[in-house]
N, C-alpha and C. Protein backbone atom coordinates (compact mmCIF):
# COMPACT_ATOMS: atom_id res chain seq x y z
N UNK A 1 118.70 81.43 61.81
CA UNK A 1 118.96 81.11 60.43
C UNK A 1 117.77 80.39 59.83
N UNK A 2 117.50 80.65 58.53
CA UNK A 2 116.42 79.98 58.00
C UNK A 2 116.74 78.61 57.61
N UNK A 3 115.82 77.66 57.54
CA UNK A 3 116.13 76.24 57.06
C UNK A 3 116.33 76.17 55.97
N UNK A 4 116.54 76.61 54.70
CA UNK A 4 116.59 76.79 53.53
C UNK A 4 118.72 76.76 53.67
N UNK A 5 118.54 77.74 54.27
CA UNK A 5 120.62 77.57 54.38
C UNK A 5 121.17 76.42 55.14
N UNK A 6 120.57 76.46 56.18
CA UNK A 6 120.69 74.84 56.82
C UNK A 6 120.96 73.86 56.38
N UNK A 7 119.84 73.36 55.83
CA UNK A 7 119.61 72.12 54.91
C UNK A 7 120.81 72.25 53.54
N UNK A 8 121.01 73.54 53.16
CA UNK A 8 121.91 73.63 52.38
C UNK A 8 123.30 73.28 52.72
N UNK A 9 123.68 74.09 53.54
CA UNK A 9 124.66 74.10 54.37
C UNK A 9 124.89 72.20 54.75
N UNK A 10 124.01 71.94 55.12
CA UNK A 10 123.98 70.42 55.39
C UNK A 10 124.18 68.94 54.13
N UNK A 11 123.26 69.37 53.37
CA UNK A 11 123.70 68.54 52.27
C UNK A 11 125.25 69.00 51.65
N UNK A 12 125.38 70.08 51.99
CA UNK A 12 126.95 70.82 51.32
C UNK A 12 128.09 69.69 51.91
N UNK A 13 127.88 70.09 53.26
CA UNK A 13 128.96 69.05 53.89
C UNK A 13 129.09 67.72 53.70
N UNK A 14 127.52 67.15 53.72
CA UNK A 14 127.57 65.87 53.43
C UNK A 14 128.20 64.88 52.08
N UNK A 15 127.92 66.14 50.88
CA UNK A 15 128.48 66.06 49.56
C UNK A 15 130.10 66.07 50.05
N UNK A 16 130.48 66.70 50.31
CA UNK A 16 132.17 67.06 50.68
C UNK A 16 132.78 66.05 50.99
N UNK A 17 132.13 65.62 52.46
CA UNK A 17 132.75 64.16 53.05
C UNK A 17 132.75 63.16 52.20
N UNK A 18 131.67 63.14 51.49
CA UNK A 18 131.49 61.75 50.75
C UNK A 18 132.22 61.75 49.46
N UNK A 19 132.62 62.69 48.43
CA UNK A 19 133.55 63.16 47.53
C UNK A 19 135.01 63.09 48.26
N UNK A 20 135.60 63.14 49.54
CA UNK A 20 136.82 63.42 50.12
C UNK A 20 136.94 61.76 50.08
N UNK A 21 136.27 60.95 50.70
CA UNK A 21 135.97 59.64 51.40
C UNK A 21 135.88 58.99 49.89
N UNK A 22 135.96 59.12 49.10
CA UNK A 22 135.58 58.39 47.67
C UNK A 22 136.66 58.86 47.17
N UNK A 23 137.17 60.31 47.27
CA UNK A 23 138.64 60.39 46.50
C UNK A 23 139.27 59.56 47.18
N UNK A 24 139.88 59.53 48.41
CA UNK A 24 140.86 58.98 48.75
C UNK A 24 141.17 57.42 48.58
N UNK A 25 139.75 56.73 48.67
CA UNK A 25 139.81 55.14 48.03
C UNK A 25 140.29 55.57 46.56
N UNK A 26 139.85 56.15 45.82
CA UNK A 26 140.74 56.24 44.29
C UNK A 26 141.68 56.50 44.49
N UNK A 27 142.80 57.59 45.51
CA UNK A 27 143.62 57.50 45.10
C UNK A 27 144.23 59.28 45.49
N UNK A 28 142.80 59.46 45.75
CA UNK A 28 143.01 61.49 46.59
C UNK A 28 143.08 61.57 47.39
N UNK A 29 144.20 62.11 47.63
CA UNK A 29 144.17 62.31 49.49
C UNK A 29 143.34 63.68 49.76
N UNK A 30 143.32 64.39 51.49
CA UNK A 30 142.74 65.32 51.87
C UNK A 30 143.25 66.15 51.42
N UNK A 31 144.80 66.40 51.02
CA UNK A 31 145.53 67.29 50.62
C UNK A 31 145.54 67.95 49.56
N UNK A 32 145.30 66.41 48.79
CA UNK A 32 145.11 67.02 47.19
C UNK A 32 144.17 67.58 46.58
N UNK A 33 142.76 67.17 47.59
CA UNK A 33 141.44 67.79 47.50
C UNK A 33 141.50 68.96 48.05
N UNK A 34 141.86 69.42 49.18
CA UNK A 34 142.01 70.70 49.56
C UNK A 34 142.81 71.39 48.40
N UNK A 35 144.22 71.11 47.77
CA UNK A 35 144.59 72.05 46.76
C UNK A 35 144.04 72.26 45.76
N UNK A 36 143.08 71.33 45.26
CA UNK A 36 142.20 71.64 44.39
C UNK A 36 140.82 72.12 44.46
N UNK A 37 140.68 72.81 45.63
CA UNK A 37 139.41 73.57 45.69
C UNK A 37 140.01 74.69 46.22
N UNK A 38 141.43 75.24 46.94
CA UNK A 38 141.93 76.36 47.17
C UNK A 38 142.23 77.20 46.00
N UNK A 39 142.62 78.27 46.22
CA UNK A 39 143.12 79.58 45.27
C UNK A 39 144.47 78.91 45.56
N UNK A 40 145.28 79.15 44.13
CA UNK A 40 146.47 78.70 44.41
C UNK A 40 147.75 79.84 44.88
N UNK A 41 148.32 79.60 45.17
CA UNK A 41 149.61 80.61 45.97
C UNK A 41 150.20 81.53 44.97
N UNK A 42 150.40 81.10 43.87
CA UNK A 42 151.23 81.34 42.43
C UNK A 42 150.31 82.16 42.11
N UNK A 43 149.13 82.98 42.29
CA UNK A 43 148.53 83.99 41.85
C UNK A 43 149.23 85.08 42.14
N UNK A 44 149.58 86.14 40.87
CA UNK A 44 150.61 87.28 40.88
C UNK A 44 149.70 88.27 41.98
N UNK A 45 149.86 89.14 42.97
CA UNK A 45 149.02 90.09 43.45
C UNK A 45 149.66 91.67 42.83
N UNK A 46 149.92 92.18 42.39
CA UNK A 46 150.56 93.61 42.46
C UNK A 46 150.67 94.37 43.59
N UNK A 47 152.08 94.67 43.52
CA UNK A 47 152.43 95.19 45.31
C UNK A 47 152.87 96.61 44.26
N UNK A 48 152.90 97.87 45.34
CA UNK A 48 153.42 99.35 45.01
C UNK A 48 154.94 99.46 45.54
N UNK A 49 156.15 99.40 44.99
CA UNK A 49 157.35 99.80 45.46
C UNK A 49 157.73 101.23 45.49
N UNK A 50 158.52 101.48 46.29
CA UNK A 50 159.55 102.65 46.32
C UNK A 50 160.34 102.38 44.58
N UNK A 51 160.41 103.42 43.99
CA UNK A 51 161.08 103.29 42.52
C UNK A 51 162.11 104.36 42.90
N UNK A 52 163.85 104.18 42.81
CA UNK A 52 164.96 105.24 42.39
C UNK A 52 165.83 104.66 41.57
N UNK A 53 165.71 105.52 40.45
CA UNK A 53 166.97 105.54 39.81
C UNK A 53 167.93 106.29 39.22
N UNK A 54 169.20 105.91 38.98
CA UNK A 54 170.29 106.56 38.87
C UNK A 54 170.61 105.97 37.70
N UNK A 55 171.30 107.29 36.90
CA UNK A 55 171.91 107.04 35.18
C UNK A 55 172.34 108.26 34.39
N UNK A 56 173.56 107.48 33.73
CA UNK A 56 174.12 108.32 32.84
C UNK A 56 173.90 108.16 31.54
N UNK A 57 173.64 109.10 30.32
CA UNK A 57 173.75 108.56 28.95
C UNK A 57 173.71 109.72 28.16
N UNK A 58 173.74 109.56 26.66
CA UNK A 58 173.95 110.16 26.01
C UNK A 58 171.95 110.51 25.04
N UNK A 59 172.10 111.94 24.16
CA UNK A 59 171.21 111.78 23.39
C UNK A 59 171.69 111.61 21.93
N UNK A 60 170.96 111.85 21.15
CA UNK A 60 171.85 111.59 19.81
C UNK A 60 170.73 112.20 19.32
N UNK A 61 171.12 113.55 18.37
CA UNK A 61 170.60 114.40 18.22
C UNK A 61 170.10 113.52 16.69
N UNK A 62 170.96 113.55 15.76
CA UNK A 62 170.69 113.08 14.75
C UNK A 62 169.51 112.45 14.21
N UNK A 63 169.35 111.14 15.08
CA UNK A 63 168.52 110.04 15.27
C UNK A 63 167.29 110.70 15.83
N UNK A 64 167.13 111.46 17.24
CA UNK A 64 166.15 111.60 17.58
C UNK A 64 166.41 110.30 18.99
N UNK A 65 167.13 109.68 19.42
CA UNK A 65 167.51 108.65 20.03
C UNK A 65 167.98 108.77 21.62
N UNK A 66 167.67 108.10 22.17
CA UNK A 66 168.96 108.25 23.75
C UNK A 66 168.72 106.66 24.06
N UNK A 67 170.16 106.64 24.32
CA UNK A 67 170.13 105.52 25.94
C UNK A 67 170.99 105.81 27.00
N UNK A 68 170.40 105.01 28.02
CA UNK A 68 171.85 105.45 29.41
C UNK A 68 171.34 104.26 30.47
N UNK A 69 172.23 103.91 31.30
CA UNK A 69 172.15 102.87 32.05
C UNK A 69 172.50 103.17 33.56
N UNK A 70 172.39 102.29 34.42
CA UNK A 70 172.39 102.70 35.95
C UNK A 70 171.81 101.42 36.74
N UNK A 71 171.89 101.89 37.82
CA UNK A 71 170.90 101.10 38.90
C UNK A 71 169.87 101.42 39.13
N UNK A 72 168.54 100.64 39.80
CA UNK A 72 167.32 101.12 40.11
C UNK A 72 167.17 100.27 41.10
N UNK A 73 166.29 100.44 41.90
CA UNK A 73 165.62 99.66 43.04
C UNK A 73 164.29 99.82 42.57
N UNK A 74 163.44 98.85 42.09
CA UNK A 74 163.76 97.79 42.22
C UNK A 74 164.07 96.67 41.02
N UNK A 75 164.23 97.79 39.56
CA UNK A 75 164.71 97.17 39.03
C UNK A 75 166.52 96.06 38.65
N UNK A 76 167.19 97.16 39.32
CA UNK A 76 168.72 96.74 39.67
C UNK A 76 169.28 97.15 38.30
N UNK A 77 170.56 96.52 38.35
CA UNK A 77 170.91 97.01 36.66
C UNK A 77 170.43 97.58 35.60
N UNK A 78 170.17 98.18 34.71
CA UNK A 78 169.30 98.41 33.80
C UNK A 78 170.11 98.95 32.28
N UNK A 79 169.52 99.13 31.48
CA UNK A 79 169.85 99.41 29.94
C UNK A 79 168.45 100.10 29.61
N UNK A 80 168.25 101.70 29.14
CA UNK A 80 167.33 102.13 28.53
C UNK A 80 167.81 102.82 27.14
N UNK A 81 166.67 102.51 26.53
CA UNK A 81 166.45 103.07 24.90
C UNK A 81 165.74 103.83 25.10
N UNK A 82 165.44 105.21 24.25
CA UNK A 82 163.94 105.78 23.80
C UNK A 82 163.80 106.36 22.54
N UNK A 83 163.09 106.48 22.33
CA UNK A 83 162.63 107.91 21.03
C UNK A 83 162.04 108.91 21.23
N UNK A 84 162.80 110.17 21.05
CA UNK A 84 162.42 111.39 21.35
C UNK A 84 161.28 111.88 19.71
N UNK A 85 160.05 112.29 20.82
CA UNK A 85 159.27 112.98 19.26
C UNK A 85 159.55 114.57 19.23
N UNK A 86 159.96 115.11 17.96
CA UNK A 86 160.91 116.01 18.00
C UNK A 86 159.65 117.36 17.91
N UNK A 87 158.63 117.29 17.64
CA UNK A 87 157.28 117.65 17.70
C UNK A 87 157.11 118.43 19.16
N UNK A 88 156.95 117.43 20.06
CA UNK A 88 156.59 117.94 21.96
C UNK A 88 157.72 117.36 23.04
N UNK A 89 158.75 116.89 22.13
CA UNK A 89 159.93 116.74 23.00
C UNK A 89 159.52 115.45 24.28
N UNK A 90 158.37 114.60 24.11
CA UNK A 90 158.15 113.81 24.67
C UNK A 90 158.68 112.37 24.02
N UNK A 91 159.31 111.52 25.42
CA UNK A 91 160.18 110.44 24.94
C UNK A 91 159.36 109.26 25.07
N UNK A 92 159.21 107.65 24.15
CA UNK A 92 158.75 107.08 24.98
C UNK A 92 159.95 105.81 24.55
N UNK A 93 160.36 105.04 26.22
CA UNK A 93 161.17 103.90 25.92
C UNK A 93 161.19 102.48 26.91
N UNK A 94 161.88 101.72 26.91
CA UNK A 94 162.22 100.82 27.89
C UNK A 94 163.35 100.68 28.62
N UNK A 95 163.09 100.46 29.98
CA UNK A 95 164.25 100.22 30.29
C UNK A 95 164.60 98.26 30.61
N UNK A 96 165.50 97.97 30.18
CA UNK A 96 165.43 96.42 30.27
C UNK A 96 166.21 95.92 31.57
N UNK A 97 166.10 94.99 32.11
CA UNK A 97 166.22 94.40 33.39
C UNK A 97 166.76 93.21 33.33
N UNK A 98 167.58 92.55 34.21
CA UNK A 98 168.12 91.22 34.25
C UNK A 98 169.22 91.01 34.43
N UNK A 99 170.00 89.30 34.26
CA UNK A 99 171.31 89.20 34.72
C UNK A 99 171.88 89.62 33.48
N UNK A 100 172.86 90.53 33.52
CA UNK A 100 173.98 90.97 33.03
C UNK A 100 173.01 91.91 32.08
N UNK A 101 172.57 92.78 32.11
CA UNK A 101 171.45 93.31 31.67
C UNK A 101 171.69 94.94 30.36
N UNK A 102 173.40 94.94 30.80
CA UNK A 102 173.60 96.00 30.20
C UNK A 102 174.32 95.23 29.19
N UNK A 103 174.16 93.71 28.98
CA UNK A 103 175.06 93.36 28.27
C UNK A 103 173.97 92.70 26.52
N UNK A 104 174.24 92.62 25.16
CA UNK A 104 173.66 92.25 24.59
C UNK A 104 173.50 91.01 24.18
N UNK A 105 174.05 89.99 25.04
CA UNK A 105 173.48 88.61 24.98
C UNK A 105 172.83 88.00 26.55
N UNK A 106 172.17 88.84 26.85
CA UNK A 106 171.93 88.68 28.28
C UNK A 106 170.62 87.33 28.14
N UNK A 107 170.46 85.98 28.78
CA UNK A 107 169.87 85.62 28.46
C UNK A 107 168.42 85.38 29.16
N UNK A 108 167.82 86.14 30.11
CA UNK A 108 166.84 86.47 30.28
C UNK A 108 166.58 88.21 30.73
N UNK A 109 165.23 88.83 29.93
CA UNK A 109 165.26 89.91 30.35
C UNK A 109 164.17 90.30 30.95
N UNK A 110 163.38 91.12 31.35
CA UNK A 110 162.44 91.68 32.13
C UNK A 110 162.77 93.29 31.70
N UNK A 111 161.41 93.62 30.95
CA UNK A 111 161.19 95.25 30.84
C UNK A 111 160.07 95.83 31.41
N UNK A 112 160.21 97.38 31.86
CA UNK A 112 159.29 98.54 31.93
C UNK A 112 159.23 99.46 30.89
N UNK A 113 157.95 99.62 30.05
CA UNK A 113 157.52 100.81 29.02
C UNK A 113 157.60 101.91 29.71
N UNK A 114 158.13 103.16 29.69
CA UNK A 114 157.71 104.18 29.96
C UNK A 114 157.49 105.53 29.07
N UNK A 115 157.08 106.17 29.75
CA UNK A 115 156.80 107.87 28.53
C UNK A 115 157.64 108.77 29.54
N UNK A 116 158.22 109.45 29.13
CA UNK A 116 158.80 110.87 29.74
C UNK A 116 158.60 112.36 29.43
N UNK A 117 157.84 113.16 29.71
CA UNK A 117 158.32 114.53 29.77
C UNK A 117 159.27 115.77 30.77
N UNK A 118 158.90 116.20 30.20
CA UNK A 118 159.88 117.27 30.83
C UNK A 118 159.80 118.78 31.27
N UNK A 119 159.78 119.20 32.06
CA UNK A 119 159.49 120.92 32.79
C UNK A 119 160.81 121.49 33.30
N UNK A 120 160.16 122.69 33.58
CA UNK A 120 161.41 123.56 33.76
C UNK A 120 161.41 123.62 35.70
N UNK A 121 162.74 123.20 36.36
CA UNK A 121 162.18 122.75 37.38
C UNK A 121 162.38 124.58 38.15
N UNK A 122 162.18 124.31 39.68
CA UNK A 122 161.90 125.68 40.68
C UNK A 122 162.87 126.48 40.49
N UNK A 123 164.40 125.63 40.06
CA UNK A 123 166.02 126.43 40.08
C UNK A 123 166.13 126.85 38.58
N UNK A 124 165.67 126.74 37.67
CA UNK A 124 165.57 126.55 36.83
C UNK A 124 166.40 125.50 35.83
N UNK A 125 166.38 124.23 36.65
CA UNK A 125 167.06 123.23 36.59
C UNK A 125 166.01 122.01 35.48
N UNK A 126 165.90 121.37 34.74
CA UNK A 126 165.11 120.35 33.70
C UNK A 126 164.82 119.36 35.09
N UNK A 127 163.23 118.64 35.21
CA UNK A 127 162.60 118.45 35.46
C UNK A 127 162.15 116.94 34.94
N UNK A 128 162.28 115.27 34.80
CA UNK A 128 161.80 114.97 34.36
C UNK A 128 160.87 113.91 34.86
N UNK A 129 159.48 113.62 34.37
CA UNK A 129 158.50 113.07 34.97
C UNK A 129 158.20 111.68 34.12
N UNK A 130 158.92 110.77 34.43
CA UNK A 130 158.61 109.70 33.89
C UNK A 130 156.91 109.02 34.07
N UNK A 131 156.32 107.92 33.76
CA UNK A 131 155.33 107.14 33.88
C UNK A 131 155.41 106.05 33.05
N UNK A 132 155.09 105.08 34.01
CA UNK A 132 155.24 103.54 33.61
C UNK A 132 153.81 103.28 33.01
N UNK A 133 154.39 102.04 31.76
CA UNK A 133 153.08 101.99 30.61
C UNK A 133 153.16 100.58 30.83
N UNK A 134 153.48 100.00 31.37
CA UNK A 134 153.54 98.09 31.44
C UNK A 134 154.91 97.57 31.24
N UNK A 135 155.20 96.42 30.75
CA UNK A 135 156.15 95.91 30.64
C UNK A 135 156.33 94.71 30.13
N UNK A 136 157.19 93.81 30.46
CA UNK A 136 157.38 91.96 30.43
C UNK A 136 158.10 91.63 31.32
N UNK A 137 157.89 90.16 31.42
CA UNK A 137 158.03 89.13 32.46
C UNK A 137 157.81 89.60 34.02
N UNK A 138 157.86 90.26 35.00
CA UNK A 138 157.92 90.03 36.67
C UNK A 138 157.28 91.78 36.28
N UNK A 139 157.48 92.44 35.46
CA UNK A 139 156.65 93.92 35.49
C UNK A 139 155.89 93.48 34.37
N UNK A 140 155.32 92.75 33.73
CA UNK A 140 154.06 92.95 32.56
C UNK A 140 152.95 93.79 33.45
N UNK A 141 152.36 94.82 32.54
CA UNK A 141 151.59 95.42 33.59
C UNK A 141 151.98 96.57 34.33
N UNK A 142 152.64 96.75 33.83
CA UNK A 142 153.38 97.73 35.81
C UNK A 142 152.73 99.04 35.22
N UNK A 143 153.04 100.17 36.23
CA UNK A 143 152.22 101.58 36.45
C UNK A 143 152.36 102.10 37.84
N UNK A 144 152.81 103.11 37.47
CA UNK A 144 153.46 104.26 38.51
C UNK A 144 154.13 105.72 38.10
N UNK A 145 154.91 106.54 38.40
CA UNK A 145 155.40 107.22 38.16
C UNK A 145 156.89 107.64 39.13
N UNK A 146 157.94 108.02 38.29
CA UNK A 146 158.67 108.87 39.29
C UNK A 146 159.08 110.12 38.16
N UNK A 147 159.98 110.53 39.11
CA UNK A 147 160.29 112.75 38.66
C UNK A 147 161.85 112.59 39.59
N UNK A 148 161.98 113.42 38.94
CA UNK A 148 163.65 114.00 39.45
C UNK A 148 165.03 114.74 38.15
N UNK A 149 165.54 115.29 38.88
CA UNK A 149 166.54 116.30 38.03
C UNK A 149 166.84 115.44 36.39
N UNK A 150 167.02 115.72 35.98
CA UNK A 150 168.36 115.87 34.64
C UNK A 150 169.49 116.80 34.75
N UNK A 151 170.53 116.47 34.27
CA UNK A 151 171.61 117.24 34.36
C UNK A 151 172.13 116.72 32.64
N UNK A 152 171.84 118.12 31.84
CA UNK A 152 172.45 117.99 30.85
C UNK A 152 173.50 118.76 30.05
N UNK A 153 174.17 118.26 29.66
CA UNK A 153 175.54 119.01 29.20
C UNK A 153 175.31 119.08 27.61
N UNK A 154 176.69 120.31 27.30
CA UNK A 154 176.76 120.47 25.69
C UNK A 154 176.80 119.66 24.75
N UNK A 155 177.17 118.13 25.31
CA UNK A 155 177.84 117.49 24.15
C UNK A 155 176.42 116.48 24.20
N UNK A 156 175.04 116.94 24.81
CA UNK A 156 173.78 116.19 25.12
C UNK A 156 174.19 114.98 25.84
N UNK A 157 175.48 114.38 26.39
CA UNK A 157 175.53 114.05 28.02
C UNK A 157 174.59 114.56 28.92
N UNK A 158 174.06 113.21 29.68
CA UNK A 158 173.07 113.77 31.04
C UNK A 158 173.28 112.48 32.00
N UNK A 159 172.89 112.91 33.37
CA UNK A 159 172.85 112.23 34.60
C UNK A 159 171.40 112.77 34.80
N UNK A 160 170.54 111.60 34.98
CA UNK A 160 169.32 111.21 36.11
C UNK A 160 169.28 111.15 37.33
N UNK A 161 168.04 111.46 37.73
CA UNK A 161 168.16 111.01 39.32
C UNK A 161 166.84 110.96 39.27
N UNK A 162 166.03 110.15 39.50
CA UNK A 162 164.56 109.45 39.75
C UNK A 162 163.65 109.25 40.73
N UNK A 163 163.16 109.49 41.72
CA UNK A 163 162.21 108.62 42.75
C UNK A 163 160.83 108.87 42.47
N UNK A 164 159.83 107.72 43.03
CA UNK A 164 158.31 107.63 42.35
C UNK A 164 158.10 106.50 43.27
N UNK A 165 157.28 105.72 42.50
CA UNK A 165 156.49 104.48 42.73
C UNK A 165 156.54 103.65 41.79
N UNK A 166 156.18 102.40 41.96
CA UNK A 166 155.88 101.81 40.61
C UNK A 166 154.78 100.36 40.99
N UNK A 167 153.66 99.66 40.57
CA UNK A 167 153.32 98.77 41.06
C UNK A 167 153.26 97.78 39.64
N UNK A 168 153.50 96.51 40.38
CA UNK A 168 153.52 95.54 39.30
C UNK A 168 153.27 94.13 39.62
């Protein structure tokens, strides 16, 4: 090693001890100096989950409108809105998250943005390919995708079925 890092390396430590040894007569312990030169724990990392979900709802032709609700892993309960553009038949909405979540005084929520289209699937069964655009609170941020059936009926009644990813 060259003396240039050495000597560095050396006055480094010596600074340290003597800043640790001077906090603690004020009043810092080792502990508190160590947490304040560490990265703290509470830094969000984004992890990739398994995403499925399940849901029933209605469209509403009129409006241009749908919602339908269900379970998700890993969102859990859920309540979604969207707006259909009547143009390319592409939807974009949220689905909202939380305790009592399908309910409208729920008092904390957590959402995912998403966009949806749609294909004609192998059976010739509807096809739909969601993708996550961000969100709020525990998903701000998020991005992934899932795909899976629609099942839609005359009266524009449909059942979902979902799996993907999602990271957040």
């Amino acid at each position: 090693m060259s003396r240039t890092i050495v000597r560095t390396g050396l006055i480094f430590v010596t600074l340290l001890c003597l800043c640790v040894g001077r906090g603690a007569v004020a009043g810092l312990s080792v502990a508190d100096f160590e947490a304040a030169v560490s990265p703290g724990d509470d830094l969000k990392h984004p992890e990739t989950k398994k995403f499925k979900l399940k849901g029933a709802g209605q469209i509403d032709i009129a409006t241009f409108t749908l919602e339908f609700s269900g379970k998700s892993s890993p969102l859990g309960k859920y309540n979604a809105t969207g707006t259909i553009n009547p143009a390319n038949f592409q939807i974009q909405g949220t689905f909202t998250t939380g305790k009592d979540a399908c309910a409208d005084l729920a008092p904390k929520h957590d959402s995912v943005n998403w966009t949806a289209a749609f294909q004609q699937g192998p059976l010739g069964d509807i096809q739909a390919i969601f993708t996550f655009t961000g969100g709020t609170g525990k998903y701000e941020g998020a991005t992934g995708s899932a795909s899976g059936p629609v099942i839609l009926d005359a009266d524009f009644m449909f059942t979902i079925n979902l799996e993907g990813r999602i990271t957040y």
